[in-house]
N, C-alpha and C. Protein backbone atom coordinates (compact mmCIF):
# COMPACT_ATOMS: atom_id res chain seq x y z
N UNK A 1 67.26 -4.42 -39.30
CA UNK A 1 66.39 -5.16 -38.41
C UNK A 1 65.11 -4.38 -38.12
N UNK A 2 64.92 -2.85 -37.77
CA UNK A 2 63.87 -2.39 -37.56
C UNK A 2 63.27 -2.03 -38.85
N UNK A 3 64.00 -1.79 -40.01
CA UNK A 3 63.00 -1.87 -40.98
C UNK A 3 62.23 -3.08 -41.18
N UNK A 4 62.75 -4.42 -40.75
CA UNK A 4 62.42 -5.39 -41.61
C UNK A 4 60.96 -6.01 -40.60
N UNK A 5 61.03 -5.28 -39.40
CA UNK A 5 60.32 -5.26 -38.57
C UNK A 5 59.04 -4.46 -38.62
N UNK A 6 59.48 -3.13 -39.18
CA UNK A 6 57.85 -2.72 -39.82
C UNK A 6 57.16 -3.00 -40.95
N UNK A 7 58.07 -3.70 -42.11
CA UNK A 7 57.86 -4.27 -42.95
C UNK A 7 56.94 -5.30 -42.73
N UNK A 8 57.28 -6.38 -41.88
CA UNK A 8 56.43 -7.70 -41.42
C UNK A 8 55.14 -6.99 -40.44
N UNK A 9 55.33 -5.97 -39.85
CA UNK A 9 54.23 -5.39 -39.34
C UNK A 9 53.09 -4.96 -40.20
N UNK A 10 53.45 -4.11 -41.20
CA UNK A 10 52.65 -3.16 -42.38
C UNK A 10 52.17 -4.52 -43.03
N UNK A 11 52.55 -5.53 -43.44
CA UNK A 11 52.43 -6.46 -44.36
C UNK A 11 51.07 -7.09 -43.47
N UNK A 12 51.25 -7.54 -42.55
CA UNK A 12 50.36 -8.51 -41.33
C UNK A 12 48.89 -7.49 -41.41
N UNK A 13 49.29 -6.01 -40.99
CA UNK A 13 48.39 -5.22 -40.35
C UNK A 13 47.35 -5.24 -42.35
N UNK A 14 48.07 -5.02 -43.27
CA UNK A 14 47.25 -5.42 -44.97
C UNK A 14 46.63 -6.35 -44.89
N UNK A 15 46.79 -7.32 -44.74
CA UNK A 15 45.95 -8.52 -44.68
C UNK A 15 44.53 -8.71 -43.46
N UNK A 16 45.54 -8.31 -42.21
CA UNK A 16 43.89 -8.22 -41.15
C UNK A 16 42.92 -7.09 -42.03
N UNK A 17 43.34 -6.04 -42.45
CA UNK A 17 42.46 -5.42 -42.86
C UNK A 17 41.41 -5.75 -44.26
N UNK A 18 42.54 -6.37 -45.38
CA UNK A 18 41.67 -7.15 -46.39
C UNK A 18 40.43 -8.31 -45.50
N UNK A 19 41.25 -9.27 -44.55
CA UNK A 19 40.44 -10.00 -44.01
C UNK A 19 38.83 -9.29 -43.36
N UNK A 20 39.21 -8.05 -43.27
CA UNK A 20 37.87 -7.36 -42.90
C UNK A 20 37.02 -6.69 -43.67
N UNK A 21 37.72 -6.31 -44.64
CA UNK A 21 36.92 -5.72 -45.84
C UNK A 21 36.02 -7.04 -46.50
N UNK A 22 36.48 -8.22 -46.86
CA UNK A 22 35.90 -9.00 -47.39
C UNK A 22 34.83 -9.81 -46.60
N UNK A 23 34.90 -10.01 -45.54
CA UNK A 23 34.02 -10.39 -44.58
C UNK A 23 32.62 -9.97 -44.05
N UNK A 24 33.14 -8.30 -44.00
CA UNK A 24 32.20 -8.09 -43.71
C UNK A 24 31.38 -7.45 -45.04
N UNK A 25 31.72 -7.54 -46.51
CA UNK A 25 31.23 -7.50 -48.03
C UNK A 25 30.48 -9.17 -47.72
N UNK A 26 31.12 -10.25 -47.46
CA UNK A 26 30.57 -11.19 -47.55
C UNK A 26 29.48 -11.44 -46.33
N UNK A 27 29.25 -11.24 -45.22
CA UNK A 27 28.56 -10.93 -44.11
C UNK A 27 26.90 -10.20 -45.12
N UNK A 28 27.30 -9.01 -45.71
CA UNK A 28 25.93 -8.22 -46.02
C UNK A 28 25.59 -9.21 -47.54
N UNK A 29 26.26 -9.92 -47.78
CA UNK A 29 25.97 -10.82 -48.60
C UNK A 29 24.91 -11.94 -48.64
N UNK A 30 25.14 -12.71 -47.31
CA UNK A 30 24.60 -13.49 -46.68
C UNK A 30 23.54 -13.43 -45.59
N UNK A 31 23.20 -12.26 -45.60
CA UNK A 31 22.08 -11.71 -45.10
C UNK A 31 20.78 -12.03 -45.03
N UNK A 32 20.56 -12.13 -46.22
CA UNK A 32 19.24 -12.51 -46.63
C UNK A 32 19.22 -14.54 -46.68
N UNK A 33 19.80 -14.51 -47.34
CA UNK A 33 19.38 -16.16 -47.14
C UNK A 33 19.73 -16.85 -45.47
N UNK A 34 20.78 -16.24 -44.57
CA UNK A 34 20.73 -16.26 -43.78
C UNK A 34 19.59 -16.07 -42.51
N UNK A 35 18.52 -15.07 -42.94
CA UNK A 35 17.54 -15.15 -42.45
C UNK A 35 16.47 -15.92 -42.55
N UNK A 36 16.43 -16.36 -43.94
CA UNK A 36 15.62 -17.66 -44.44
C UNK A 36 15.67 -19.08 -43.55
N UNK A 37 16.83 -19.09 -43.39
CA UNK A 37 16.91 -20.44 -42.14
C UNK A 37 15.74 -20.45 -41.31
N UNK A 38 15.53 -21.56 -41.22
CA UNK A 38 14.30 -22.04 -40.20
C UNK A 38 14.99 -22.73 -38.90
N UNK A 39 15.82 -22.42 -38.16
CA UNK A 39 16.60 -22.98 -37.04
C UNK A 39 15.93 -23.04 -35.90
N UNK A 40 15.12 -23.48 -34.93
CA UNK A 40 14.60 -23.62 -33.85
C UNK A 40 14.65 -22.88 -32.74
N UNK A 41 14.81 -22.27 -31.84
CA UNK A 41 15.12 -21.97 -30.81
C UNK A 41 15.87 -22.50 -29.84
N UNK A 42 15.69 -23.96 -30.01
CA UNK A 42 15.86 -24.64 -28.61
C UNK A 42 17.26 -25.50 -29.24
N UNK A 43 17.69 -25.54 -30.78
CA UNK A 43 18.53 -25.76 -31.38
C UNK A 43 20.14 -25.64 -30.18
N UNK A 44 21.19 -26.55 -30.29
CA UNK A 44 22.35 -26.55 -29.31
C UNK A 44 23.18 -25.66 -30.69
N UNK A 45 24.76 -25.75 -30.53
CA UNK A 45 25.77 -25.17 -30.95
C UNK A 45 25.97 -25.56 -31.87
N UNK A 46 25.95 -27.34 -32.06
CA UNK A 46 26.27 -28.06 -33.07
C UNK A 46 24.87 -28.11 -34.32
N UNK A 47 24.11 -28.01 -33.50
CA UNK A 47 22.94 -28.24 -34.20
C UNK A 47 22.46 -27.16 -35.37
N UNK A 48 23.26 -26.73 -34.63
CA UNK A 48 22.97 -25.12 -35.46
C UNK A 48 24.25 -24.98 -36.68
N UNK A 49 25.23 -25.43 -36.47
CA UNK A 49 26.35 -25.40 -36.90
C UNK A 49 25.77 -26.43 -38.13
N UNK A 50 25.26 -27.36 -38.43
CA UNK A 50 24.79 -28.41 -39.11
C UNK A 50 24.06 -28.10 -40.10
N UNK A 51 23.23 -26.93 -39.56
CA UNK A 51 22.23 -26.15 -40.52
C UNK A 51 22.81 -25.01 -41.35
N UNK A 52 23.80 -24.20 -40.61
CA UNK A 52 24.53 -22.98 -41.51
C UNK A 52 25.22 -23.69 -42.53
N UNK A 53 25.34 -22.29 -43.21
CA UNK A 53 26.87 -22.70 -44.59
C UNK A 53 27.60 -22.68 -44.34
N UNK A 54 28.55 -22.96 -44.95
CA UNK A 54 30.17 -23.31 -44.80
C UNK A 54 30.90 -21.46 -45.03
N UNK A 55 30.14 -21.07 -46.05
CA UNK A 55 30.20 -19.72 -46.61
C UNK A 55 30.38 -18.55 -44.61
N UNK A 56 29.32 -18.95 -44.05
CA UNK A 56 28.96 -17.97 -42.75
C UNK A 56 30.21 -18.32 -42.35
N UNK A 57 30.56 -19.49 -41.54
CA UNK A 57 31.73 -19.50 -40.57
C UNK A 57 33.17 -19.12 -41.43
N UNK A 58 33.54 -18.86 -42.35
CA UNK A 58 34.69 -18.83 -42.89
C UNK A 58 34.79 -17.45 -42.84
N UNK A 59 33.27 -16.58 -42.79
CA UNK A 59 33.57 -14.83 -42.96
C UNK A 59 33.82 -14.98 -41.39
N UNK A 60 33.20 -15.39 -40.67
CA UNK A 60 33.37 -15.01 -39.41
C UNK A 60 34.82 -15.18 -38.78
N UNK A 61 35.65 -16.79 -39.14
CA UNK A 61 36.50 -16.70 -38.87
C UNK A 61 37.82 -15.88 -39.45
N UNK A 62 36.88 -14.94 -40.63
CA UNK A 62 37.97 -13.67 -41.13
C UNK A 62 37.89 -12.59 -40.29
N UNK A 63 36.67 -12.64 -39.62
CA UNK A 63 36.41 -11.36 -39.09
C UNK A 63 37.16 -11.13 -37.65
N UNK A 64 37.31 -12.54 -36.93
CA UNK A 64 37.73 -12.83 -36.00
C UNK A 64 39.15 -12.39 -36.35
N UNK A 65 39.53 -13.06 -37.15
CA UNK A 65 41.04 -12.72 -38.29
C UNK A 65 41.35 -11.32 -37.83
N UNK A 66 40.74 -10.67 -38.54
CA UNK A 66 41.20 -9.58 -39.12
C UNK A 66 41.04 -7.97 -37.55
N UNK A 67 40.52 -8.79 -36.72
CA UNK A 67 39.83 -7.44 -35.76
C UNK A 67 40.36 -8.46 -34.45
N UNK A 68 40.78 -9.58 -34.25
CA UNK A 68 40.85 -9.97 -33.00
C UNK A 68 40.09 -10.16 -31.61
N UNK A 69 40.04 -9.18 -30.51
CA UNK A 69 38.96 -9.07 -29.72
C UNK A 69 38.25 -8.15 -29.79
N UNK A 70 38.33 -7.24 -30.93
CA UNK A 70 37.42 -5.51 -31.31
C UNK A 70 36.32 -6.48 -32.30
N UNK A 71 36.62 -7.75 -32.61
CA UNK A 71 35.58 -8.40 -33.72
C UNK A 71 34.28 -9.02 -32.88
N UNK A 72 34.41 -8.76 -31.27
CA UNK A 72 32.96 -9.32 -30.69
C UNK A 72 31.97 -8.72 -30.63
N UNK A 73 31.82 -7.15 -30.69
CA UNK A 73 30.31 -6.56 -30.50
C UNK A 73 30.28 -6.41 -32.09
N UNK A 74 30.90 -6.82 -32.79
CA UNK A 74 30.35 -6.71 -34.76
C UNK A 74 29.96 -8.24 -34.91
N UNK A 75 30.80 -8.89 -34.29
CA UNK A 75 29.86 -10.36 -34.15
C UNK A 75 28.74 -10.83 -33.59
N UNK A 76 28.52 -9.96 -32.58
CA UNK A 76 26.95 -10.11 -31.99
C UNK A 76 26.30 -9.47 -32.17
N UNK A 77 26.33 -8.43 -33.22
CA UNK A 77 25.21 -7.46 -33.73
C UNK A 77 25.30 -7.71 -35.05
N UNK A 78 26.06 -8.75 -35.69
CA UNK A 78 25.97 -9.30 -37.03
C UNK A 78 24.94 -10.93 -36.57
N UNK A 79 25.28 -11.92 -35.47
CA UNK A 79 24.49 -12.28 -35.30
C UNK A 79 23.06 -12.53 -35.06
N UNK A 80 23.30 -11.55 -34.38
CA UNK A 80 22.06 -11.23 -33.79
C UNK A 80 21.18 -10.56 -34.95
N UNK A 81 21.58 -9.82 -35.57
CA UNK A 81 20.28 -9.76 -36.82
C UNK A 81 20.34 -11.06 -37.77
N UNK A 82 21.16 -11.70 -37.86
CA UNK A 82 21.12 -12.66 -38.80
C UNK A 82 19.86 -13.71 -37.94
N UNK A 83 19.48 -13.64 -36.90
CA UNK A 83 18.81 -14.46 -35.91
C UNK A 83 18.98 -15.78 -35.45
N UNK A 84 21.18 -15.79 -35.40
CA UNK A 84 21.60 -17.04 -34.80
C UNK A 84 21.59 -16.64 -33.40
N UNK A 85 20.74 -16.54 -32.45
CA UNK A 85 21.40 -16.52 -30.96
C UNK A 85 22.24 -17.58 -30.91
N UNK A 86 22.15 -18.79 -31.05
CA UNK A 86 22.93 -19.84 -30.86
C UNK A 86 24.19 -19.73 -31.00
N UNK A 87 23.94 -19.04 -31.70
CA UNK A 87 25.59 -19.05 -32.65
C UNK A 87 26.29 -17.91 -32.13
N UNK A 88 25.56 -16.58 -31.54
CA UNK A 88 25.97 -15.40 -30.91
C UNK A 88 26.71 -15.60 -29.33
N UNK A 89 26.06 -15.93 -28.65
CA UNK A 89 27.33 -16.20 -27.38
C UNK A 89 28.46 -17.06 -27.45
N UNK A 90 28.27 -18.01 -28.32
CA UNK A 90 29.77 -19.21 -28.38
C UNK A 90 30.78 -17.60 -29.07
N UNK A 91 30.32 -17.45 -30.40
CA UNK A 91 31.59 -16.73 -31.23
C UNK A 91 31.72 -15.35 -30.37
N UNK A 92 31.12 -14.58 -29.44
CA UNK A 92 31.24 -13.63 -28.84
C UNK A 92 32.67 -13.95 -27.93
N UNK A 93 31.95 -15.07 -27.34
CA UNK A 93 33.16 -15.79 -26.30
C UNK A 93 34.52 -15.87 -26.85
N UNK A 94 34.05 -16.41 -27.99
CA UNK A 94 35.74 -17.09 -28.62
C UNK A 94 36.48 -15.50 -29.58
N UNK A 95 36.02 -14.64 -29.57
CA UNK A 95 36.26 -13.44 -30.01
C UNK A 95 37.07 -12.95 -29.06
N UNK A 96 36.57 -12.81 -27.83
CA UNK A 96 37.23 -12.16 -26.78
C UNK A 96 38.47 -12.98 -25.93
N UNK A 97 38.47 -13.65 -26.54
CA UNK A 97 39.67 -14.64 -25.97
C UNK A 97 40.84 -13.89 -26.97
N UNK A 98 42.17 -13.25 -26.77
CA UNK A 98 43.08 -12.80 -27.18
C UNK A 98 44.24 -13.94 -27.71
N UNK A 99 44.32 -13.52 -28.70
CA UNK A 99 45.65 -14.52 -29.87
C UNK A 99 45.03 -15.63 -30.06
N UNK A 100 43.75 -15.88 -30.41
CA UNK A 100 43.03 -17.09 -30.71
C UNK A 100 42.08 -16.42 -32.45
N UNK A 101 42.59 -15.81 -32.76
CA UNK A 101 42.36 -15.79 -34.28
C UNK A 101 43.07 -16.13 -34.93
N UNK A 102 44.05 -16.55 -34.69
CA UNK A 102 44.65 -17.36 -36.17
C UNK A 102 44.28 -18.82 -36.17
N UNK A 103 43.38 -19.40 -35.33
CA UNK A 103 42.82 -20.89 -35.24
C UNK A 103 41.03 -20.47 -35.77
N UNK A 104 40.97 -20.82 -36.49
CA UNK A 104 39.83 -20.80 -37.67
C UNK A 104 38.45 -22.11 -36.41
N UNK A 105 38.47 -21.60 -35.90
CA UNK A 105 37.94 -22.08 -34.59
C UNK A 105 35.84 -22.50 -35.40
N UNK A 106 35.65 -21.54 -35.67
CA UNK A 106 34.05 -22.06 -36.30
C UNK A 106 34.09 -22.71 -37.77
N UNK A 107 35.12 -22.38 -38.34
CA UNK A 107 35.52 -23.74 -39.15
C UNK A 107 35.49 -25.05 -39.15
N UNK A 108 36.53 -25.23 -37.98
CA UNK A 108 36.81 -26.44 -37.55
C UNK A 108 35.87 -27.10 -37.10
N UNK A 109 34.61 -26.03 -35.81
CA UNK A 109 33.49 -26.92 -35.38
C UNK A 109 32.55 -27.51 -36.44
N UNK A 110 32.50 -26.54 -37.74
CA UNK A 110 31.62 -27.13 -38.69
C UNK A 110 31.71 -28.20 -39.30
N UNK A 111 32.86 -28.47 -39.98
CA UNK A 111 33.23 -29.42 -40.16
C UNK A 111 33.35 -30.73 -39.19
N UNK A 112 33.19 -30.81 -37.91
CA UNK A 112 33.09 -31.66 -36.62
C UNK A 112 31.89 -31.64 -36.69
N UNK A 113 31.33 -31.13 -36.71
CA UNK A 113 29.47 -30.87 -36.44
C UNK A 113 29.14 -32.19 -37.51
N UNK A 114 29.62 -31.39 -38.84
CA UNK A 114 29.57 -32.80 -39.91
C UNK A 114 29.86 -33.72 -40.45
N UNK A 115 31.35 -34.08 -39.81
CA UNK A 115 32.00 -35.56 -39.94
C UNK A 115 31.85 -36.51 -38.60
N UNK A 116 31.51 -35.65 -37.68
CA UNK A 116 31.45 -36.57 -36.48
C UNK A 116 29.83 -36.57 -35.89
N UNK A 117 29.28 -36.20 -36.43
CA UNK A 117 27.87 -36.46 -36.62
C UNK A 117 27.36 -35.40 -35.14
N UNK A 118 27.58 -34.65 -35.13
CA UNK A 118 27.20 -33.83 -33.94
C UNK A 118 26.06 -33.28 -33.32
N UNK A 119 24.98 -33.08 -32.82
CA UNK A 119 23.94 -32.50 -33.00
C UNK A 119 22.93 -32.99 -33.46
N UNK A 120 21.62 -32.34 -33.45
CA UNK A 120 20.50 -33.33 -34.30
C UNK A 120 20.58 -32.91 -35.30
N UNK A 121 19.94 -33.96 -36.42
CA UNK A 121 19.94 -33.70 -37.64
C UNK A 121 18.04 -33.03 -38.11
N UNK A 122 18.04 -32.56 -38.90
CA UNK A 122 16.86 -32.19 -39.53
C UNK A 122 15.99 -33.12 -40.65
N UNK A 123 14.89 -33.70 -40.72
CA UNK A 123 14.12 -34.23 -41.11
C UNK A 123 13.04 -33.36 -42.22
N UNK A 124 13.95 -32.70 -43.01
CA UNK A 124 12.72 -32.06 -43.41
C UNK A 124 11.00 -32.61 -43.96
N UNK A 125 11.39 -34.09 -44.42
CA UNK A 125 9.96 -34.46 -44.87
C UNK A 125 9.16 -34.90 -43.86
N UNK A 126 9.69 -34.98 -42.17
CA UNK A 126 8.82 -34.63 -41.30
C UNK A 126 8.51 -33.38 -40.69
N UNK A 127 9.54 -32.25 -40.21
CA UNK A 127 9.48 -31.60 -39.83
C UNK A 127 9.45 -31.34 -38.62
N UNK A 128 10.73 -32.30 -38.28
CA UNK A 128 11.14 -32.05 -37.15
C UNK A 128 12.27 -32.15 -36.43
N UNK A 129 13.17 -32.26 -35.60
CA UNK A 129 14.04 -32.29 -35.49
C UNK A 129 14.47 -33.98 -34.68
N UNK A 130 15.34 -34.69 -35.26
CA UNK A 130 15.57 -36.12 -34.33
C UNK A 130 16.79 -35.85 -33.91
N UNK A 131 17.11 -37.30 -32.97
CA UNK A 131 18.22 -37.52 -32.04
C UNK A 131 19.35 -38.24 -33.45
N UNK A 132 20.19 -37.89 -33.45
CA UNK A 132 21.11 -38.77 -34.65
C UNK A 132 21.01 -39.90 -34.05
N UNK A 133 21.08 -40.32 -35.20
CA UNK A 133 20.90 -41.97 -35.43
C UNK A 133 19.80 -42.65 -35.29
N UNK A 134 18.43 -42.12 -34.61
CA UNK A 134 17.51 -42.11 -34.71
C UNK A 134 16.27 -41.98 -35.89
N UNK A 135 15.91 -42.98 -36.05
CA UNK A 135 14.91 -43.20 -37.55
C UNK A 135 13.57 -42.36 -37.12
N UNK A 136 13.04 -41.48 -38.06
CA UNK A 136 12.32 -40.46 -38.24
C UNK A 136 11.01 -41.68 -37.67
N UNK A 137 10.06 -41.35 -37.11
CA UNK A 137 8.77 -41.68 -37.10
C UNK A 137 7.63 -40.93 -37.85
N UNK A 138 6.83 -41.91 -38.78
CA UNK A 138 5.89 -41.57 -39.51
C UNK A 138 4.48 -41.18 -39.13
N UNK A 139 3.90 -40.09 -38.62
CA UNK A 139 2.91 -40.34 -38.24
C UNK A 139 1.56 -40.11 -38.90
N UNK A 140 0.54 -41.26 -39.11
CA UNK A 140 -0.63 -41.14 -39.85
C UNK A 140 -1.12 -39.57 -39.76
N UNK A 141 -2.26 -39.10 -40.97
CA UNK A 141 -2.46 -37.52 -41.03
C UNK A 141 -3.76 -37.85 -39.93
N UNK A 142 -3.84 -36.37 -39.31
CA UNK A 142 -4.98 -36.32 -38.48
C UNK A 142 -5.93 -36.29 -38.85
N UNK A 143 -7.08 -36.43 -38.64
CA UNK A 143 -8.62 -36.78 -39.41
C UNK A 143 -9.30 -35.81 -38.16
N UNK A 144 -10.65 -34.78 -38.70
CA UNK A 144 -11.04 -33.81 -37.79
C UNK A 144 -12.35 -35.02 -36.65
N UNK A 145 -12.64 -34.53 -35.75
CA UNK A 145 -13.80 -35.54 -35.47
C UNK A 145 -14.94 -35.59 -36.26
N UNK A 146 -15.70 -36.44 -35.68
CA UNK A 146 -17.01 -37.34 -36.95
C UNK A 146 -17.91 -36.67 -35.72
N UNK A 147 -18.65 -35.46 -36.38
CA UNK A 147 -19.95 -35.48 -35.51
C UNK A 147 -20.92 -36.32 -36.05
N UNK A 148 -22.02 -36.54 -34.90
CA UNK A 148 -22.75 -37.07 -35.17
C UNK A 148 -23.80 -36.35 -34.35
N UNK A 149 -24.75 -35.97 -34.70
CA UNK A 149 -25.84 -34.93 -34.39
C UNK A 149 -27.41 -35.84 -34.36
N UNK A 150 -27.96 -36.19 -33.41
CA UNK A 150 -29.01 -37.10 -33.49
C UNK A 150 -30.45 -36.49 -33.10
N UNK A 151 -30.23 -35.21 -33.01
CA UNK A 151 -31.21 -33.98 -32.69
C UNK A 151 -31.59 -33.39 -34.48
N UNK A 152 -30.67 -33.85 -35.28
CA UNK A 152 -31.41 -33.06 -36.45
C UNK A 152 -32.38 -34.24 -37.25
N UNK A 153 -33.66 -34.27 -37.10
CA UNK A 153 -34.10 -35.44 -37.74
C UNK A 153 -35.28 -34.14 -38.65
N UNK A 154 -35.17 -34.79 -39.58
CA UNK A 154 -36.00 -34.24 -40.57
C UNK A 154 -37.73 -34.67 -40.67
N UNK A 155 -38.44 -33.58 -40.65
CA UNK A 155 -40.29 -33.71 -40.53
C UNK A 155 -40.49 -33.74 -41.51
């Protein structure tokens, strides 16, 4: 019984640790195009969630995996250079909540974000952000003003 007990221990404790090796290999991976995002500021949880990859939340929810509540100040200093604030206090939160890593928790929202239509969506050929379900408005291009100068008359 107590062998079979450190056995299932040693075995569990291999895997959190693979779960961290690969995460955070895939984390410095995603770095760069991660910064490329053009996400707003004023962007909500979901909204933001709508715009990331599927690729980000799956390392994160390894990282969460694999480190438990020691995975929140590597999550907000992995966020935080990646330049999700948005995304940095929710997963900080849900980091520090104890025995809540084995629920793939930013997974799940992503996938909600995008089957249940969550958040605003992005418009890129306007460039801007709408209310879902809301049809983009077109607006004519701006034209500079028409001077008209009635002081220059030619002698």
């Amino acid at each position: 019984m107590n062998e079979s007990f450190w056995q299932i221990l040693t075995t569990v404790g291999m895997v959190m640790g693979v779960c961290v090796i690969i995460a955070l290999i895939g984390l410095l991976a995603l770095v760069r195009s991660i910064r490329r995002l053009r996400i707003p500021p004023s962007a909500d949880f979901f909204t933001t969630m709508r715009y990331i990859p599927l690729p980000l939340v799956i390392l994160l929810d390894l990282l969460d995996f694999g480190l438990d509540i020691f995975s929140a100040p590597i999550i907000w200093i992995v966020l935080d250079r990646m330049g999700l604030p948005n995304l940095r206090n929710k997963a900080t939160i849900e980091a520090l909540i104890p025995f809540t890593n084995v629920i793939p928790t930013f997974t799940v929202s992503w996938f909600a974000a995008r089957l249940l239509n969550l958040g605003d969506s992005y418009w890129p050929d306007e460039g801007y952000w709408a209310e879902p379900g809301r049809q983009p408005q077109r607006a004519l291009p701006r034209r500079g003003p028409t001077i008209i100068d009635m002081d220059d008359r030619r002698r």
